[in-house]
C-alpha atoms as a PDB file:
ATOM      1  CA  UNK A   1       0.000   0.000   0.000  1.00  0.00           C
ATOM      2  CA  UNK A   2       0.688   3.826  -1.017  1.00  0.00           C
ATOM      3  CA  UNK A   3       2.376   6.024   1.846  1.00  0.00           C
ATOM      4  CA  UNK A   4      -1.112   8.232   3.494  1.00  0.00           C
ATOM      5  CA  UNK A   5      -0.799  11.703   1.726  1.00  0.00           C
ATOM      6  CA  UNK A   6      -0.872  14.123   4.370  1.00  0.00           C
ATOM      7  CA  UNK A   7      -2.902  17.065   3.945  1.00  0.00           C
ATOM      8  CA  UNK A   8      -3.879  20.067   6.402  1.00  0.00           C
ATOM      9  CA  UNK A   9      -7.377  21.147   6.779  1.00  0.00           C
ATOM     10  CA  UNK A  10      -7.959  24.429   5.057  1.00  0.00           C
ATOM     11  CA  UNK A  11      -4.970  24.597   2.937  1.00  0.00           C
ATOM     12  CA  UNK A  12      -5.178  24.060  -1.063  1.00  0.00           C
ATOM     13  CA  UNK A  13      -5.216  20.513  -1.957  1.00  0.00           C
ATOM     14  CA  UNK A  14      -3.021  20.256  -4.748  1.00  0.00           C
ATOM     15  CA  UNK A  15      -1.343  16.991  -5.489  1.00  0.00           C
ATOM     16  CA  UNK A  16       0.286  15.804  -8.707  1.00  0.00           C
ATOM     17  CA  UNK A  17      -0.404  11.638  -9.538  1.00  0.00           C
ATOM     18  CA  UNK A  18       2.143   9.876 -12.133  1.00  0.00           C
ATOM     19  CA  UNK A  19       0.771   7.016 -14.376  1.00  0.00           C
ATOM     20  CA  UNK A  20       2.770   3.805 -13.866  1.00  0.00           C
ATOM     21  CA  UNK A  21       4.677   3.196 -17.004  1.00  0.00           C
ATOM     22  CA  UNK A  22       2.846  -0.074 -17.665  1.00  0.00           C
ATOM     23  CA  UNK A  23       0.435   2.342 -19.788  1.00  0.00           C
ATOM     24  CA  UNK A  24       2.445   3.999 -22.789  1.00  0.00           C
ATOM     25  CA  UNK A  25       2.155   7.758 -22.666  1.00  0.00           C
ATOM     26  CA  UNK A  26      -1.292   8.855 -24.728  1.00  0.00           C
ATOM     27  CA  UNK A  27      -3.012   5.295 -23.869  1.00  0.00           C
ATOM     28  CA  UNK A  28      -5.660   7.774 -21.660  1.00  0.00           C
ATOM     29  CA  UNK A  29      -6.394   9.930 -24.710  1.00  0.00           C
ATOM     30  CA  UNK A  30     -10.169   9.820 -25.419  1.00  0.00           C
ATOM     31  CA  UNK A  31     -10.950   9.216 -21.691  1.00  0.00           C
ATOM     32  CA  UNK A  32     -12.414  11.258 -18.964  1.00  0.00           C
ATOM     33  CA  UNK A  33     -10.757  11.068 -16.258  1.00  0.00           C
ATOM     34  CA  UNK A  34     -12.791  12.202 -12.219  1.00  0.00           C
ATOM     35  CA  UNK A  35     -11.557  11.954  -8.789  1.00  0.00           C
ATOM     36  CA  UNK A  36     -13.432  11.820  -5.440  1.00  0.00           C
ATOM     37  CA  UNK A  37     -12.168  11.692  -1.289  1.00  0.00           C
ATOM     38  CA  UNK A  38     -14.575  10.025   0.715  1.00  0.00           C
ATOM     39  CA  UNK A  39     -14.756   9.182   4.142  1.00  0.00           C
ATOM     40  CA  UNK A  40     -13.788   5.689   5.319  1.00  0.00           C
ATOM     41  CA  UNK A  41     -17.612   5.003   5.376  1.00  0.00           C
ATOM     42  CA  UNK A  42     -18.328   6.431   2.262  1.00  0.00           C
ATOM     43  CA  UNK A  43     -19.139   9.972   2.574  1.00  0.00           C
ATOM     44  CA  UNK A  44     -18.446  12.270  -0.483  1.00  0.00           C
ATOM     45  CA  UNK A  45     -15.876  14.658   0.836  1.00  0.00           C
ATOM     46  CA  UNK A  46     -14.919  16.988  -2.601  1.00  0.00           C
ATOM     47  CA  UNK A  47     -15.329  15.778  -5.901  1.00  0.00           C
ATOM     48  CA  UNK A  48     -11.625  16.914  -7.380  1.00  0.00           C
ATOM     49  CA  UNK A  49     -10.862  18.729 -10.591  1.00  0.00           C
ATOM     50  CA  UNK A  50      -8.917  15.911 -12.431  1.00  0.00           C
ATOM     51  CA  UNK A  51      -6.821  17.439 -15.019  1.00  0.00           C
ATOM     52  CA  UNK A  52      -3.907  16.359 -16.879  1.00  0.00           C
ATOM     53  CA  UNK A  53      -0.652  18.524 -16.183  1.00  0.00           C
ATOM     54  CA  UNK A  54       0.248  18.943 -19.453  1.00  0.00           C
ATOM     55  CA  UNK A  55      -2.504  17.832 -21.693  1.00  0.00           C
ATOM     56  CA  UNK A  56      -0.076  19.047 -24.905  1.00  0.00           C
ATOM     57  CA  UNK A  57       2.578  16.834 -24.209  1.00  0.00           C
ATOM     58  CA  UNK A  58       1.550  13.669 -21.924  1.00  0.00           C
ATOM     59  CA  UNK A  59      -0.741  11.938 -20.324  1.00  0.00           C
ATOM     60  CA  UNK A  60       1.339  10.552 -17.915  1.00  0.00           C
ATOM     61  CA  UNK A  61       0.953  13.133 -14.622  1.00  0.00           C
ATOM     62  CA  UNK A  62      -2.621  13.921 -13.317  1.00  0.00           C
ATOM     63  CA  UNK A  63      -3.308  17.025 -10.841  1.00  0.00           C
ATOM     64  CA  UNK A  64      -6.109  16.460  -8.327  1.00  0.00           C
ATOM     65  CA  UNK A  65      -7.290  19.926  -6.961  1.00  0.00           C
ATOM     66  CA  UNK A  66      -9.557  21.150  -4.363  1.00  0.00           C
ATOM     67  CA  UNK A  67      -9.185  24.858  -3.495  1.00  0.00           C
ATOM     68  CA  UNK A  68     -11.339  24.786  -0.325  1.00  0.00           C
ATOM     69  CA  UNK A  69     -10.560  21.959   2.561  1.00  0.00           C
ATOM     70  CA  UNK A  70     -11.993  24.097   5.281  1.00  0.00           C
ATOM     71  CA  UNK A  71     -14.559  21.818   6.019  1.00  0.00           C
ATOM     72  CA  UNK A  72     -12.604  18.844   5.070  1.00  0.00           C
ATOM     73  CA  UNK A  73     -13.170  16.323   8.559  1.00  0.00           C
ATOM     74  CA  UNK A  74      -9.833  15.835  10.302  1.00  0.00           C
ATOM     75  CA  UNK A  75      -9.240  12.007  10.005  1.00  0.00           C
ATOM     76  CA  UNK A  76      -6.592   9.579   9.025  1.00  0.00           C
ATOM     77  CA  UNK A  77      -8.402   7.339   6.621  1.00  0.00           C
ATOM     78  CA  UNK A  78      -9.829   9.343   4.516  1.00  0.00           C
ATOM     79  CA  UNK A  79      -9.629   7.340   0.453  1.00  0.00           C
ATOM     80  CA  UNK A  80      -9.091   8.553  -2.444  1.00  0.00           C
ATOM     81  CA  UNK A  81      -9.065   7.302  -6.125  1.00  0.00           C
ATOM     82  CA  UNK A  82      -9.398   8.307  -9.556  1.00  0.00           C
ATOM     83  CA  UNK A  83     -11.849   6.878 -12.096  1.00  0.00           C
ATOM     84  CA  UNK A  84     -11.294   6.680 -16.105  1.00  0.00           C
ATOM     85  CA  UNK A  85     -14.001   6.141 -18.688  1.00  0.00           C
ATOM     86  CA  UNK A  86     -13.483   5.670 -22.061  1.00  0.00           C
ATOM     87  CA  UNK A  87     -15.408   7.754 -24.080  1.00  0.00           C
ATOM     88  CA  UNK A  88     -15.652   5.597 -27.388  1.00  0.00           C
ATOM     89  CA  UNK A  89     -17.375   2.421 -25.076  1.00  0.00           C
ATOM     90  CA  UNK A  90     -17.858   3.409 -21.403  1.00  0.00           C
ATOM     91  CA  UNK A  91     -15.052   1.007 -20.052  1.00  0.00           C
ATOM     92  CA  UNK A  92     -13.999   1.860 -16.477  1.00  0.00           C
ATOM     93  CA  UNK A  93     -11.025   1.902 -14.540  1.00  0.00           C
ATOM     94  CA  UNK A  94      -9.659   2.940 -11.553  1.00  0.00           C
ATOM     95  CA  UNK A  95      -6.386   3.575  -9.463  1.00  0.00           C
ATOM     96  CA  UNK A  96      -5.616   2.040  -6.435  1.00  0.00           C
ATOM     97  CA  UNK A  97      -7.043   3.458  -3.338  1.00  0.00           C
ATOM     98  CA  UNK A  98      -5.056   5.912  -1.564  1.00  0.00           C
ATOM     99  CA  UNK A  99      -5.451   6.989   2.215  1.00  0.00           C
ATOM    100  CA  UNK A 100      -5.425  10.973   2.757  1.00  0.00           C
ATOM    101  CA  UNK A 101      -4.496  11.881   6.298  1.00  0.00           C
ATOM    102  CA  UNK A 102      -6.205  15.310   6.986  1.00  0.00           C
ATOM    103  CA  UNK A 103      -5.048  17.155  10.053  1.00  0.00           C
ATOM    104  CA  UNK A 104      -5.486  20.337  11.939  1.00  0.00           C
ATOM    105  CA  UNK A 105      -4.161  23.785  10.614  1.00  0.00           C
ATOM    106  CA  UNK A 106      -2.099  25.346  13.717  1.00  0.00           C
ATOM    107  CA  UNK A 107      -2.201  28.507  11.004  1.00  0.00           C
ATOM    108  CA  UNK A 108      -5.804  30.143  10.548  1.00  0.00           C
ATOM    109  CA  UNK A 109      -6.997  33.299   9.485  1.00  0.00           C
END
């Protein structure tokens, strides 16, 4: 299993995802591509802006993005994954499922 990602409550979730290279780099062309956090039971935290990082030249490194994790709950098993449908047929895949630590913000406005 993946190493938690760490994230602090309130800050910009920002987090950059590289493709293993067992998929050659343009395989994900033609496919949307989501990403959710959800509790450990479930609950829809944020639906994420899945984009790719450089659309022009690969499709190898995906950004997940949240701007606002204020009300993001402080937990350590939060999961996370990111979904790919292809457009021509509807075929889904996913990543693995990836634990998101969220803790407090000693820093606040």
């Amino acid at each position: 299993m993946a190493t938690p990602i760490r994230h602090k409550r309130g800050d910009t979730f920002d987090r950059l995802l590289v493709i293993p290279a067992d998929f050659a780099d343009g395989y994900w062309l033609g496919w949307t591509v989501t990403a959710q956090i959800r509790t450990a039971r479930g609950k829809l935290i944020s639906d994420l802006v899945a984009t790719w990082a450089d659309p022009a030249s690969t499709t190898r490194t995906l950004r997940l993005f949240d701007a606002t994790t204020q009300d993001w709950p402080i937990a350590d098993d939060h999961e996370i994954d990111v979904q790919f449908v292809r457009i021509s047929d509807g075929t889904k895949r996913s990543t693995e499922t990836l634990i998101v630590t969220v803790v407090r913000d000693v820093t606040q406005p």
